[in-house]
PDB file of N, CA and C in Angstrom:
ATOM      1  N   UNK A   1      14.109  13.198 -14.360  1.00  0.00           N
ATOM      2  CA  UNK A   1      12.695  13.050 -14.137  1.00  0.00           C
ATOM      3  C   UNK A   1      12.141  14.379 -13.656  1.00  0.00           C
ATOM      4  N   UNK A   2      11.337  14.863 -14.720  1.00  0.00           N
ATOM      5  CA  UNK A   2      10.960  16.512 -14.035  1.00  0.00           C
ATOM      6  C   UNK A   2       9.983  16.111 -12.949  1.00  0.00           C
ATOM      7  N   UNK A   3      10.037  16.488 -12.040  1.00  0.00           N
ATOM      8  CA  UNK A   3       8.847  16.271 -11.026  1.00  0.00           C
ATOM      9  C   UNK A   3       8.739  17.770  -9.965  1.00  0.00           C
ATOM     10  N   UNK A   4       7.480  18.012  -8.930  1.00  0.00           N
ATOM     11  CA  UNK A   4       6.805  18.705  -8.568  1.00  0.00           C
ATOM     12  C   UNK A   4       6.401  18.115  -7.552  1.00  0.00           C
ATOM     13  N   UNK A   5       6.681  19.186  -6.265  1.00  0.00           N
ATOM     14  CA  UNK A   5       6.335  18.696  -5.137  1.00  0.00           C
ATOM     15  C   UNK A   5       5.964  20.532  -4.008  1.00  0.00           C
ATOM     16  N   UNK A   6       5.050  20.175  -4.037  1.00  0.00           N
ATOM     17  CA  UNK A   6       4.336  21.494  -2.625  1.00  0.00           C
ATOM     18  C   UNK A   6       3.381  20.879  -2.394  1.00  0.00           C
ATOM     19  N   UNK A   7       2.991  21.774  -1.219  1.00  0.00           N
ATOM     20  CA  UNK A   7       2.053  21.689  -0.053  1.00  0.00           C
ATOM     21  C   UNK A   7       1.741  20.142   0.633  1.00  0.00           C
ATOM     22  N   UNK A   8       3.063  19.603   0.621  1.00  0.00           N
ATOM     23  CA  UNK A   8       2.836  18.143   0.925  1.00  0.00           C
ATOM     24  C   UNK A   8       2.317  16.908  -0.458  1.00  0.00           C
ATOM     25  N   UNK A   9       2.344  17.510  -1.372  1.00  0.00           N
ATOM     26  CA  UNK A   9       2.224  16.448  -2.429  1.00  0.00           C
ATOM     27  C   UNK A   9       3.045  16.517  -3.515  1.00  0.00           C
ATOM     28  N   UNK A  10       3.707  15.682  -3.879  1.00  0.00           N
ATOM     29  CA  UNK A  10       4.662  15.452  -5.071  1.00  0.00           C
ATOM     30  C   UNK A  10       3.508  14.751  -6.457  1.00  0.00           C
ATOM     31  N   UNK A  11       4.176  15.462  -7.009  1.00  0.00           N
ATOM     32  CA  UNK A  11       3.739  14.366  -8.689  1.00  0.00           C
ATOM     33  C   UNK A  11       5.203  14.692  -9.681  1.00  0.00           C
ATOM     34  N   UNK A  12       5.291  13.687  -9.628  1.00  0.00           N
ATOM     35  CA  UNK A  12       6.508  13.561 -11.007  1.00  0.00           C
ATOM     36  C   UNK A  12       5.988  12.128 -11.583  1.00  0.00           C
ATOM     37  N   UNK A  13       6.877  12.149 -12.815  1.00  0.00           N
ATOM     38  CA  UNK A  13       7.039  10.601 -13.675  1.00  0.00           C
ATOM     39  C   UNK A  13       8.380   9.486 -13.365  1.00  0.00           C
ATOM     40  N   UNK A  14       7.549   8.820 -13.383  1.00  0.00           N
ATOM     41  CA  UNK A  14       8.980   7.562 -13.667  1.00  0.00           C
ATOM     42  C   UNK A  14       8.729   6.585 -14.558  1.00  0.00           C
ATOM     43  N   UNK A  15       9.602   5.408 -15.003  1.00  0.00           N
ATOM     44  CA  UNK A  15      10.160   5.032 -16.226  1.00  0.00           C
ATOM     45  C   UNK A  15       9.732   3.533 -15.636  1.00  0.00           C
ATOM     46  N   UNK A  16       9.081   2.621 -16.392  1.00  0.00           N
ATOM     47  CA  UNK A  16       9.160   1.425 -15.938  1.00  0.00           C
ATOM     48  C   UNK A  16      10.162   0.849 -16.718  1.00  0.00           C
ATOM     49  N   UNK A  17      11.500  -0.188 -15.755  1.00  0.00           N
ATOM     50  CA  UNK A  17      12.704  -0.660 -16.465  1.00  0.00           C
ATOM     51  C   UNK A  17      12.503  -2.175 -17.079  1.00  0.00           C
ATOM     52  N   UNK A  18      12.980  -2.383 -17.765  1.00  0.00           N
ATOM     53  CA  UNK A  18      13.262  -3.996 -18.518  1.00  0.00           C
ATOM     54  C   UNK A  18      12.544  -4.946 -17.451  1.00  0.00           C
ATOM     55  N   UNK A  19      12.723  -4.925 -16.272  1.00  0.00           N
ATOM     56  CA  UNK A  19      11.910  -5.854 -15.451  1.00  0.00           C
ATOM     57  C   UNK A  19      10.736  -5.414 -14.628  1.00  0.00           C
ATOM     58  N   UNK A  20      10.319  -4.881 -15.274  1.00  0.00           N
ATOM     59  CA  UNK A  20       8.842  -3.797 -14.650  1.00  0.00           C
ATOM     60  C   UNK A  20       9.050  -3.405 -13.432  1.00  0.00           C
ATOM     61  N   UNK A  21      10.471  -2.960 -13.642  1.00  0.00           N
ATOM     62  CA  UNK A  21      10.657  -2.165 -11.793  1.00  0.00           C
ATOM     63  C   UNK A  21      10.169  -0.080 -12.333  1.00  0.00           C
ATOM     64  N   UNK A  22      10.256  -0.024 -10.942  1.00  0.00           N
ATOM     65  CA  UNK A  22      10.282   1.539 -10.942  1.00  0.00           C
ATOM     66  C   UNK A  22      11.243   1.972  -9.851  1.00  0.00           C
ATOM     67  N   UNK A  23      11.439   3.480 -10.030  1.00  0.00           N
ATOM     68  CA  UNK A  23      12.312   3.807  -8.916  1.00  0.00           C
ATOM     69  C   UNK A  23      11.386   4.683  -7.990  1.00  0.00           C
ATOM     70  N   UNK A  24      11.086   4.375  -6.183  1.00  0.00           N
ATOM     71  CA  UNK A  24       9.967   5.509  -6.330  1.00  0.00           C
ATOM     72  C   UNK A  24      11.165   6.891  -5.600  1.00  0.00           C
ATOM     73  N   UNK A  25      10.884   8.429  -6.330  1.00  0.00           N
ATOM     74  CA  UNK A  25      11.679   9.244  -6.089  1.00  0.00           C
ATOM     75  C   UNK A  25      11.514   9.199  -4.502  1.00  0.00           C
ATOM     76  N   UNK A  26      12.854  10.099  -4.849  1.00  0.00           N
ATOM     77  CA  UNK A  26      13.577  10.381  -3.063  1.00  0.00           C
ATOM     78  C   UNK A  26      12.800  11.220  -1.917  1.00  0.00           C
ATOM     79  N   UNK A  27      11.806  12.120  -2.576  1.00  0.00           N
ATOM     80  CA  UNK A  27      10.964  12.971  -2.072  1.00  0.00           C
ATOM     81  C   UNK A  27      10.022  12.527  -1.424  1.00  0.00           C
ATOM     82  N   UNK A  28       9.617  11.134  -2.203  1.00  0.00           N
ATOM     83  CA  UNK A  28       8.742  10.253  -1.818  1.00  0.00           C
ATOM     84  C   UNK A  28       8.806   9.553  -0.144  1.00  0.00           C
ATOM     85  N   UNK A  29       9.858   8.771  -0.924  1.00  0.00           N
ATOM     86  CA  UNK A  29      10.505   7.936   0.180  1.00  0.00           C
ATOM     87  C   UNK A  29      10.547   8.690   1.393  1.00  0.00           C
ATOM     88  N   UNK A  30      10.829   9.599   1.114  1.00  0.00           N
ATOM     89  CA  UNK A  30      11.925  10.912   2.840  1.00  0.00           C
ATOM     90  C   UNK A  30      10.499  11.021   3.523  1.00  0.00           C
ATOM     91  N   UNK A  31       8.697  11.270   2.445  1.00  0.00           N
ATOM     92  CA  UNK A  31       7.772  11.848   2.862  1.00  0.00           C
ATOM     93  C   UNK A  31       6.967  10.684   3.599  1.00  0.00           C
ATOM     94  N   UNK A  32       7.188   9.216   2.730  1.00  0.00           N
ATOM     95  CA  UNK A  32       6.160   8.127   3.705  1.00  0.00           C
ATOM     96  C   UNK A  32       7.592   7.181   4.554  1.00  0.00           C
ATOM     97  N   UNK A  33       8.038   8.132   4.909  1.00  0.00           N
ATOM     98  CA  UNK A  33       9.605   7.267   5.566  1.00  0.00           C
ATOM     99  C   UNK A  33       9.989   5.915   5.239  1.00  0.00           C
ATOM    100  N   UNK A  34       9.671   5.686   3.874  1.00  0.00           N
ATOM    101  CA  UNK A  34      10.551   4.034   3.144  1.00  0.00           C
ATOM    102  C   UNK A  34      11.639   4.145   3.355  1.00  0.00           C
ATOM    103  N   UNK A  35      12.356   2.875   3.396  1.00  0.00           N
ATOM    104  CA  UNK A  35      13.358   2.641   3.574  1.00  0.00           C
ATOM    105  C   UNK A  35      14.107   1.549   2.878  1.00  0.00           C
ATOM    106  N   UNK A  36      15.245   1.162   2.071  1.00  0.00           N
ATOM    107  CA  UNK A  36      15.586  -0.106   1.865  1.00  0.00           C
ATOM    108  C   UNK A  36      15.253  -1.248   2.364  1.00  0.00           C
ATOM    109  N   UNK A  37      14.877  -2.290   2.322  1.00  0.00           N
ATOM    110  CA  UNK A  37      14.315  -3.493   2.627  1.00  0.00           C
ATOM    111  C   UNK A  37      13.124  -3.363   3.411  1.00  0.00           C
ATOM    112  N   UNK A  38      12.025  -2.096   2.895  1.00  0.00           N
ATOM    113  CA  UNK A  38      10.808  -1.826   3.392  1.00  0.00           C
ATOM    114  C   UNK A  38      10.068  -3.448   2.674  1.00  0.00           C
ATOM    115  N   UNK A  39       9.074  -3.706   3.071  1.00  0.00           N
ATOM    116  CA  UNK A  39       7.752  -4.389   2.501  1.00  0.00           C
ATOM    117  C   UNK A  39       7.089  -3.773   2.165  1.00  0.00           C
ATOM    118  N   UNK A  40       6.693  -3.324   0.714  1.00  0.00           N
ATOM    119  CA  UNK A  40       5.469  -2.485   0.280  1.00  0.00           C
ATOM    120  C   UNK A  40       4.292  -3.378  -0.236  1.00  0.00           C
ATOM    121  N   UNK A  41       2.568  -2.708  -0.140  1.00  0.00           N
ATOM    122  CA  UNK A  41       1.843  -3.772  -1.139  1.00  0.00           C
ATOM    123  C   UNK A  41       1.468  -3.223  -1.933  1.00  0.00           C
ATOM    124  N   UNK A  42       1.609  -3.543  -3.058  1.00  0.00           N
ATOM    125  CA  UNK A  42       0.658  -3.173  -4.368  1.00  0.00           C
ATOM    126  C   UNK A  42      -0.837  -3.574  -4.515  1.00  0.00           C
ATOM    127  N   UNK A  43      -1.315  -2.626  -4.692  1.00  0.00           N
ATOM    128  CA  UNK A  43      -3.115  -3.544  -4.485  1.00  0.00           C
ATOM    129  C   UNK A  43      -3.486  -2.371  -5.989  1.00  0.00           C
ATOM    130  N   UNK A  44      -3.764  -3.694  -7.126  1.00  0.00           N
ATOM    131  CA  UNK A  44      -4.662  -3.253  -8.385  1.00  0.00           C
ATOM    132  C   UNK A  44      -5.545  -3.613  -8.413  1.00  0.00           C
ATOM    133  N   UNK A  45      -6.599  -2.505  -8.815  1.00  0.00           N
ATOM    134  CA  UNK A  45      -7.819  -2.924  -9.508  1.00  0.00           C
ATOM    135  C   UNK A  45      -8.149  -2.473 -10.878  1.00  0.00           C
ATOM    136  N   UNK A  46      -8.806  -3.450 -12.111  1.00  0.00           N
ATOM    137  CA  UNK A  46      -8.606  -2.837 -13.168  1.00  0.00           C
ATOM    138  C   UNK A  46      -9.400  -1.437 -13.490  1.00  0.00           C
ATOM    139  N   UNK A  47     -10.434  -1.087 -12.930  1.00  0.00           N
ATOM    140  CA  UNK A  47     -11.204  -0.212 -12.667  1.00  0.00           C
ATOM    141  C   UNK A  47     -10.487   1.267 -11.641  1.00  0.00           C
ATOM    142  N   UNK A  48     -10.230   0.896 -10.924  1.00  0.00           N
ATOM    143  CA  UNK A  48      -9.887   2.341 -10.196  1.00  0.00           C
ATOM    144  C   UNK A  48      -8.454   2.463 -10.257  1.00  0.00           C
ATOM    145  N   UNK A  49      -7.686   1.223 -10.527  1.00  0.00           N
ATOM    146  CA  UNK A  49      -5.605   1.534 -10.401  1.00  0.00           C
ATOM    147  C   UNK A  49      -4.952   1.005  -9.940  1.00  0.00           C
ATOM    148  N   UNK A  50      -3.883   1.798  -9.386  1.00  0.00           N
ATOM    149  CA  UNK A  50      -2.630   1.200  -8.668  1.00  0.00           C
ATOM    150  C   UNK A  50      -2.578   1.699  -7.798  1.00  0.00           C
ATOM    151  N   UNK A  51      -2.311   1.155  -6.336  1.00  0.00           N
ATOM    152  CA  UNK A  51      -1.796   2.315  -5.188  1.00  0.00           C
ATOM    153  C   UNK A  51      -0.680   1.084  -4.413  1.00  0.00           C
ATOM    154  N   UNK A  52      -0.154   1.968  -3.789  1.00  0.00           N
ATOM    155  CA  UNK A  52       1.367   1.113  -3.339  1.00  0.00           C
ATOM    156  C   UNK A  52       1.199   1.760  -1.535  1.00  0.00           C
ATOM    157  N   UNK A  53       1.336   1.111  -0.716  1.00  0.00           N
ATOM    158  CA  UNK A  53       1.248   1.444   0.193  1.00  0.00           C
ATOM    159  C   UNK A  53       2.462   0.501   1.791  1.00  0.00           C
ATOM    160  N   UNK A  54       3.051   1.298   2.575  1.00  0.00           N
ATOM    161  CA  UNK A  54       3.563   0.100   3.330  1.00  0.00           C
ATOM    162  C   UNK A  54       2.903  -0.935   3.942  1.00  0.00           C
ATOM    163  N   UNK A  55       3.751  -2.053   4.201  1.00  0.00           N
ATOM    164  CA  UNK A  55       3.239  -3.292   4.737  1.00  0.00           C
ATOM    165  C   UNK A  55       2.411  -2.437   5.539  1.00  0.00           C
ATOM    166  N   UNK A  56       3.598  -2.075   7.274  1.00  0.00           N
ATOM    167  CA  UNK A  56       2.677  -1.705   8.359  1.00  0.00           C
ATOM    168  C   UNK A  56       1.446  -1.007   8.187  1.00  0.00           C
ATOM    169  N   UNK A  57       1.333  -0.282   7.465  1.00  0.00           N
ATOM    170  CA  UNK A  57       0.413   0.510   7.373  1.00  0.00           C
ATOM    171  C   UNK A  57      -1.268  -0.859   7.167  1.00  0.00           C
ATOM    172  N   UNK A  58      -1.111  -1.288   6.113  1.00  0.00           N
ATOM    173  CA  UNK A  58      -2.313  -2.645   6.367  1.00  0.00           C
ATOM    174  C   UNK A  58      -2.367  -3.634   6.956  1.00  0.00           C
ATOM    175  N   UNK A  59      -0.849  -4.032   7.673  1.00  0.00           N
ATOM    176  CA  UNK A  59      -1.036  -4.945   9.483  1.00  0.00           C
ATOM    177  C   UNK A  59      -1.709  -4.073  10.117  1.00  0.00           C
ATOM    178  N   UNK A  60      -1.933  -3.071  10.298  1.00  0.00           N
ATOM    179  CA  UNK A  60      -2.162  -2.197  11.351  1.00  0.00           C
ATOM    180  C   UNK A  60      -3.764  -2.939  10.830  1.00  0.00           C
ATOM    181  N   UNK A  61      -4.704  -2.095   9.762  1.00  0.00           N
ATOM    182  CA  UNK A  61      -5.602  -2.219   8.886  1.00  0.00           C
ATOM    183  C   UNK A  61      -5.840  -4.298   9.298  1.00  0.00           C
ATOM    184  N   UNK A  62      -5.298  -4.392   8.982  1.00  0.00           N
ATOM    185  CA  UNK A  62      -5.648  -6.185   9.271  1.00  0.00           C
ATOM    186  C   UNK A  62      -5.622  -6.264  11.042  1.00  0.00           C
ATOM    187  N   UNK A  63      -4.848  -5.994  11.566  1.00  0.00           N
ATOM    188  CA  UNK A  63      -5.035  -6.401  13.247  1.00  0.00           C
ATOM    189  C   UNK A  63      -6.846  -5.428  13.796  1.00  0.00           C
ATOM    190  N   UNK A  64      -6.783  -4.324  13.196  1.00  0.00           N
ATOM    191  CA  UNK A  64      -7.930  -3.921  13.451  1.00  0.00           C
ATOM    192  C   UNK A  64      -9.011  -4.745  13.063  1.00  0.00           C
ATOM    193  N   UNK A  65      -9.143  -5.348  11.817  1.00  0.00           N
ATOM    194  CA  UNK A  65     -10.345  -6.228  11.563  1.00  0.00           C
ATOM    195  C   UNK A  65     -10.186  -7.763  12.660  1.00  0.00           C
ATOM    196  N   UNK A  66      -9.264  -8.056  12.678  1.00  0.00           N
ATOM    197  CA  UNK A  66      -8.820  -9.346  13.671  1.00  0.00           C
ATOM    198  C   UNK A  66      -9.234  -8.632  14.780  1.00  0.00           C
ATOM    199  N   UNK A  67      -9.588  -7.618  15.448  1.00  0.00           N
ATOM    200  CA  UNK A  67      -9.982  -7.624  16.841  1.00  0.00           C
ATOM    201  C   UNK A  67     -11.383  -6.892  16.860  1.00  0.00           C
ATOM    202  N   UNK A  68     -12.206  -7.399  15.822  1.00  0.00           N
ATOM    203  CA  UNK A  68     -13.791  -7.222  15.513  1.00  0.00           C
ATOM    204  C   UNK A  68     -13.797  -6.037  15.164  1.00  0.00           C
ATOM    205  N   UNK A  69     -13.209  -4.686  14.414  1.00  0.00           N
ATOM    206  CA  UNK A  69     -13.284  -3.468  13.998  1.00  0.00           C
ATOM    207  C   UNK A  69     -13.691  -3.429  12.385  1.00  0.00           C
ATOM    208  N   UNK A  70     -14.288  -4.679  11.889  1.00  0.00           N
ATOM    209  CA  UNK A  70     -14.504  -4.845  10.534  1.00  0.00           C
ATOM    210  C   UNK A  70     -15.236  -3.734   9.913  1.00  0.00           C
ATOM    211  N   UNK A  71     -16.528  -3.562  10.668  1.00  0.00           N
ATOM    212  CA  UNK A  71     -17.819  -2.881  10.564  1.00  0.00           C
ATOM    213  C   UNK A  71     -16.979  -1.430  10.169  1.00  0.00           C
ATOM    214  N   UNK A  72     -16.302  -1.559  10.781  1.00  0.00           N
ATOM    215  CA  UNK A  72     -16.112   0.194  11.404  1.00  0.00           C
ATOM    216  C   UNK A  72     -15.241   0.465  10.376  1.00  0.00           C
ATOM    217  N   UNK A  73     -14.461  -0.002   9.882  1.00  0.00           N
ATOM    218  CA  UNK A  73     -13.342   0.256   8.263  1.00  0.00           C
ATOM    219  C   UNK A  73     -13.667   0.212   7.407  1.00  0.00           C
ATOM    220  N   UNK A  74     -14.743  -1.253   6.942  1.00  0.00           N
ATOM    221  CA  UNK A  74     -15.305  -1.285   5.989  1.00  0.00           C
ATOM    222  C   UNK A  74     -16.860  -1.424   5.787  1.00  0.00           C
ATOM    223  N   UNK A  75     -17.545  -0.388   6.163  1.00  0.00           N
ATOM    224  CA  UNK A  75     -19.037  -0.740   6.841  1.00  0.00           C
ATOM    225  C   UNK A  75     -19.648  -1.273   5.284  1.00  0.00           C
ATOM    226  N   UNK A  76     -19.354  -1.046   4.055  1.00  0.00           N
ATOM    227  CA  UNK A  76     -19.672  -1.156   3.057  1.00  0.00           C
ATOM    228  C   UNK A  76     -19.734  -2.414   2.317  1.00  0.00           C
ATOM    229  N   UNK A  77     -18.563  -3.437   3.228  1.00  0.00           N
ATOM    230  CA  UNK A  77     -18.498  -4.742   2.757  1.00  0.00           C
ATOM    231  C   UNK A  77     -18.704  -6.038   3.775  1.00  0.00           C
ATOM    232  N   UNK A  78     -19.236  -7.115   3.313  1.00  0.00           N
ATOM    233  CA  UNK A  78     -19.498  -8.130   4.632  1.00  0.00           C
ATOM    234  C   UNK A  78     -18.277  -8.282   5.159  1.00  0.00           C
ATOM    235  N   UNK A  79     -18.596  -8.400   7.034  1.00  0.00           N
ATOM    236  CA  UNK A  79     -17.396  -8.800   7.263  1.00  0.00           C
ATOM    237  C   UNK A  79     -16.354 -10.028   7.199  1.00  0.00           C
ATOM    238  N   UNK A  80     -17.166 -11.223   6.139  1.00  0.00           N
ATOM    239  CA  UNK A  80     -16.335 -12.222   5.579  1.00  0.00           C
ATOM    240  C   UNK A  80     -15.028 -11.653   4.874  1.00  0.00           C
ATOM    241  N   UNK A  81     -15.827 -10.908   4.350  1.00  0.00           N
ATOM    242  CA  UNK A  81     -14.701 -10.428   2.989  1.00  0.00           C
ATOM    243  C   UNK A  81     -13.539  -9.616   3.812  1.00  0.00           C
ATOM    244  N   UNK A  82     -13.783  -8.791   4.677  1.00  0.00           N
ATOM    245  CA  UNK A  82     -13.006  -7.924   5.270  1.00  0.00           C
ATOM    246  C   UNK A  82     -12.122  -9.136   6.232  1.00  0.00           C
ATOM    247  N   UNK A  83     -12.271 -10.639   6.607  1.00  0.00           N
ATOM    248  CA  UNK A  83     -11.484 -11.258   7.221  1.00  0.00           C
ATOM    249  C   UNK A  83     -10.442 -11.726   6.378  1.00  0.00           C
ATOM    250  N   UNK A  84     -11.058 -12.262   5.173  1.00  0.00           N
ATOM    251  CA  UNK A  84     -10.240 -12.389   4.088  1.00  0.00           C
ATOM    252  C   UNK A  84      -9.006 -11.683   3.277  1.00  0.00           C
ATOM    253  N   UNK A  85      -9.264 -10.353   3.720  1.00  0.00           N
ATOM    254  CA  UNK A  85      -8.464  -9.057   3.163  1.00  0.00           C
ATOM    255  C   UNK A  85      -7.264  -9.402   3.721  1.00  0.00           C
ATOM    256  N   UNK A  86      -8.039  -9.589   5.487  1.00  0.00           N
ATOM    257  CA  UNK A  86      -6.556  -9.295   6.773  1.00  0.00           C
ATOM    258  C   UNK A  86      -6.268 -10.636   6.694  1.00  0.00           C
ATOM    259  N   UNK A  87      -6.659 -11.743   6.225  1.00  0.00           N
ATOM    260  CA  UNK A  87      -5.313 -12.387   6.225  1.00  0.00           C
ATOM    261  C   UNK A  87      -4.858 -12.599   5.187  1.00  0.00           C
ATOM    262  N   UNK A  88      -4.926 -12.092   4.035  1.00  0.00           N
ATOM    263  CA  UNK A  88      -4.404 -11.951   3.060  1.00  0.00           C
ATOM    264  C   UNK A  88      -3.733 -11.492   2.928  1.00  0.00           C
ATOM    265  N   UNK A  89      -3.383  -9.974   3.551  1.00  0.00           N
ATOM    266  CA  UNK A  89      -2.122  -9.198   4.226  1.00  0.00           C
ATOM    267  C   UNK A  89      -1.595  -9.716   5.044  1.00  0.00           C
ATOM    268  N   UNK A  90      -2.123 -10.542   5.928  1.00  0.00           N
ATOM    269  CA  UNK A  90      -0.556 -11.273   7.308  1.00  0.00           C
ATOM    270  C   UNK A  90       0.075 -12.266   5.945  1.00  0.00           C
ATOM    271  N   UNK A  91      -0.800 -12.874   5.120  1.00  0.00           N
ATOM    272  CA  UNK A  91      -0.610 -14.220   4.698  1.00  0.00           C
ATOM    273  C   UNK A  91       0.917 -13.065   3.658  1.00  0.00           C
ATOM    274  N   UNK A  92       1.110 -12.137   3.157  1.00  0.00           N
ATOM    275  CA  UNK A  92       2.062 -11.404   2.498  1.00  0.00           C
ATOM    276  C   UNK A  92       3.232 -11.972   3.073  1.00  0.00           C
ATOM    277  N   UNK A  93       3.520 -11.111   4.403  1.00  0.00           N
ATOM    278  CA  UNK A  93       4.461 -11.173   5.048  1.00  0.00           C
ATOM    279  C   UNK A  93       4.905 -12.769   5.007  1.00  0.00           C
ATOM    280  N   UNK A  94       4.419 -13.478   5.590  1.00  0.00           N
ATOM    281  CA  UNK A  94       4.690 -14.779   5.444  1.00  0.00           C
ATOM    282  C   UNK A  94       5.510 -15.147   4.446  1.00  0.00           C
ATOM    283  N   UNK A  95       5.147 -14.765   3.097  1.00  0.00           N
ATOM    284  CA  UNK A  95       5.240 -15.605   1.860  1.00  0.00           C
ATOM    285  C   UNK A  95       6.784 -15.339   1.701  1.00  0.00           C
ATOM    286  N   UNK A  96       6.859 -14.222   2.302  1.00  0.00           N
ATOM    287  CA  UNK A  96       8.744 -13.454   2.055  1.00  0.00           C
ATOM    288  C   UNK A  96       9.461 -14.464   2.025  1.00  0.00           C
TER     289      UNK A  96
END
């Protein structure tokens, strides 16, 4: 996999396998400290993409809206919707 990595950002390619897995490179992993039996979320939209991000990283993002910080993360959307998000992310973990 030729790939490219300075000033703190990597871009390389990877291969989606027979079961729509990917591998994400090692450079990666070492840089957002994943680990084997991490929880990652995938959040698509057909319009803007794919981004993969760790669990903790949107518990964090969800406990902030759970302790009235809605406004302040997402000033752009009602804060119904933004309750909905965060437990949609606790509701993840759960489902394991």
């Amino acid at each position: 996999m030729p790939s490219s990595m300075k000033n703190g950002k990597f871009m390389g390619s990877v291969k989606v396998g027979p079961k729509g897995q990917i591998v994400i490179p090692k450079e990666v992993r070492q840089m957002f400290g994943i680990y084997p039996g991490d929880t990652m979320i995938l959040l698509a939209d057909a319009e803007k993409g794919i981004a993969l991000e760790r669990y903790e990283v949107f518990s964090h993002i969800a406990d902030a809206i759970f302790a009235g910080k809605a406004r302040e993360i997402y000033p752009e959307h009602p804060e119904t919707e933004s309750m909905e998000f965060a437990q949609d992310i606790k509701n993840l973990k759960e489902d394991e």
